[in-house]
Protein backbone atom coordinates (compact mmCIF):
# COMPACT_ATOMS: atom_id res chain seq x y z
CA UNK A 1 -43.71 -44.10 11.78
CA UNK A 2 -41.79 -40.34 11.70
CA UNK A 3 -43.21 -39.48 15.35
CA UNK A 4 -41.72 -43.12 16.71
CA UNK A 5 -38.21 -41.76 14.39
CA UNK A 6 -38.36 -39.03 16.03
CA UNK A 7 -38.59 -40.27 19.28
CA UNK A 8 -35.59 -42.31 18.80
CA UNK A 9 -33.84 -39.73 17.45
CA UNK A 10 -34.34 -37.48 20.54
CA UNK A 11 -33.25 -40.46 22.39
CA UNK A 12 -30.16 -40.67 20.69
CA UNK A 13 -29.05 -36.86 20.79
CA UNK A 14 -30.26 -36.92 25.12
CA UNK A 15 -28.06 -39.90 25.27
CA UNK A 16 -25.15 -38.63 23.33
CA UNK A 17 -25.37 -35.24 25.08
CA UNK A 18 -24.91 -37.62 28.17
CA UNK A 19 -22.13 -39.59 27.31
CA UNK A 20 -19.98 -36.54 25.55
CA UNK A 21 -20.34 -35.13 29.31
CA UNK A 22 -17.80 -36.05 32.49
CA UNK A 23 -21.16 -37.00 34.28
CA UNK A 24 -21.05 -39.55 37.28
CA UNK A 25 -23.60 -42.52 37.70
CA UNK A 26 -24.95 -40.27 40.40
CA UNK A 27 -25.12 -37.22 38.98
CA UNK A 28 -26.96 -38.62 36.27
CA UNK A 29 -29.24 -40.89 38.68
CA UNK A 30 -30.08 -37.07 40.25
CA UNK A 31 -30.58 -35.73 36.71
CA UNK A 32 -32.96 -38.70 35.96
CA UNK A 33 -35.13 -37.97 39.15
CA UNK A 34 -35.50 -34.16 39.05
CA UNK A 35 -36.64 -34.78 35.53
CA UNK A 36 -39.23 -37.46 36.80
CA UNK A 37 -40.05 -34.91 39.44
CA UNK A 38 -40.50 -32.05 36.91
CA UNK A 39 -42.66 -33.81 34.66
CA UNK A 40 -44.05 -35.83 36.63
CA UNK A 41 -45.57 -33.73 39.06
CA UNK A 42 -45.50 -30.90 36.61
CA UNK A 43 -43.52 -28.58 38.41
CA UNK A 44 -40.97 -25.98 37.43
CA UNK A 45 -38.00 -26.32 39.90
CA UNK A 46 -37.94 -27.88 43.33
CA UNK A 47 -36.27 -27.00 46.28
CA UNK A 48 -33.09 -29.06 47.42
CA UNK A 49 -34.47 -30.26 50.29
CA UNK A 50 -37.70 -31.44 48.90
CA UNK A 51 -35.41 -33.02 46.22
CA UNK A 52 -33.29 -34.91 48.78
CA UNK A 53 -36.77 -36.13 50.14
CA UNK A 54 -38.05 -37.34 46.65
CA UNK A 55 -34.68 -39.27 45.83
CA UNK A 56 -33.92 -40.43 49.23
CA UNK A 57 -37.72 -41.85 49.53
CA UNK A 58 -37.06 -43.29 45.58
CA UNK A 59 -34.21 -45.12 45.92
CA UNK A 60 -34.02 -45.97 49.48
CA UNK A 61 -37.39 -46.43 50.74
CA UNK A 62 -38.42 -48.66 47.84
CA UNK A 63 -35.75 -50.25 47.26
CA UNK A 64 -35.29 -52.84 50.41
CA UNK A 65 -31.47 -54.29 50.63
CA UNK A 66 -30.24 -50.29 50.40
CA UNK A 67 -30.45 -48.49 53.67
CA UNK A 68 -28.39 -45.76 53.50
CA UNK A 69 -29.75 -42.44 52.31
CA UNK A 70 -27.63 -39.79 50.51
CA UNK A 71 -26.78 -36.84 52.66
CA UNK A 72 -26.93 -33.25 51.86
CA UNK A 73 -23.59 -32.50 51.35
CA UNK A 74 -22.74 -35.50 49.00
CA UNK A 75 -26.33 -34.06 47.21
CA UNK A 76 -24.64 -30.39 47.03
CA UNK A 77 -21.55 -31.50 45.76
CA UNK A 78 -23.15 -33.44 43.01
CA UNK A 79 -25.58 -30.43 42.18
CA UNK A 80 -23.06 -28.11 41.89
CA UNK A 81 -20.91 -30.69 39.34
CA UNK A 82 -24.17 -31.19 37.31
CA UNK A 83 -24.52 -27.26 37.97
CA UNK A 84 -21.11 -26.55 36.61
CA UNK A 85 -22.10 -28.73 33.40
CA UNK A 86 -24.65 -26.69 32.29
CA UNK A 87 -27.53 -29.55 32.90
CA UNK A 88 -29.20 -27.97 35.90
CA UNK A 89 -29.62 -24.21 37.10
CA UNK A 90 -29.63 -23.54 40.38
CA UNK A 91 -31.01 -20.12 41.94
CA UNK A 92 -31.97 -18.90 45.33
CA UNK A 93 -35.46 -17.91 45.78
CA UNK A 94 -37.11 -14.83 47.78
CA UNK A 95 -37.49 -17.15 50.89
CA UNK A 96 -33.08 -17.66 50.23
CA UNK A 97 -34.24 -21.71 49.40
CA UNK A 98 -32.50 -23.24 46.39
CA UNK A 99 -34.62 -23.56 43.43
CA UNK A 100 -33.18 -26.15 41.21
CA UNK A 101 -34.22 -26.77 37.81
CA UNK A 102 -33.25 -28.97 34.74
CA UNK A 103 -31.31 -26.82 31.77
CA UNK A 104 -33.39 -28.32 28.66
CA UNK A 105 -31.62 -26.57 26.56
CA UNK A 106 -28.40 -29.04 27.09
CA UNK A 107 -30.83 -31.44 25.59
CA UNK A 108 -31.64 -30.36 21.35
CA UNK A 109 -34.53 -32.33 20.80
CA UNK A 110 -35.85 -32.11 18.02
CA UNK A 111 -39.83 -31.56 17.32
């Protein structure tokens, strides 16, 4: 009973931290994924253009009746906003790629 409490309340404080924030549907659809990617595939970071190939092959190639993939500025802009918000970190890496990572500590859960 306290772990499934304190699942819910980590819900809770991720989704408040969410909805206190100027966040777009997108921005947080991108949040969602890099944070499927990350644990997921338990990696630390991922570069932006394997990310645009991981949410472009989510949402587009699964998903029949959309056919439009995002493009790389549209996925810049949004990085940077999400950037800018503290939930991401973006940094370049030796090989000058973008390393993007989520900012966990915008999320308090609590253990």
């Amino acid at each position: 009973m306290n772990k499934e409490k304190t699942t819910k309340d980590n819900a809770f404080l991720a989704l408040n931290t969410l909805v206190n924030s100027n966040i777009t549907k997108f921005e947080m659809k991108l949040l969602h994924k890099l944070l499927d990617i990350e644990t997921n595939q338990e990696r630390n970071g991922v570069t932006q253009k394997d990310f645009l190939e991981h949410y472009n092959d989510f949402y587009y190639n699964e998903i029949e009746h959309l056919n439009e993939a995002i493009k790389q500025s549209q996925l810049s802009r949004s990085l940077k906003s999400l950037e800018n918000q503290n939930f991401i970190i973006i940094k370049k890496s030796e090989s000058n790629q973008l390393i993007i990572t989520s900012n966990t500590e915008m999320f308090r859960f609590i253990s």
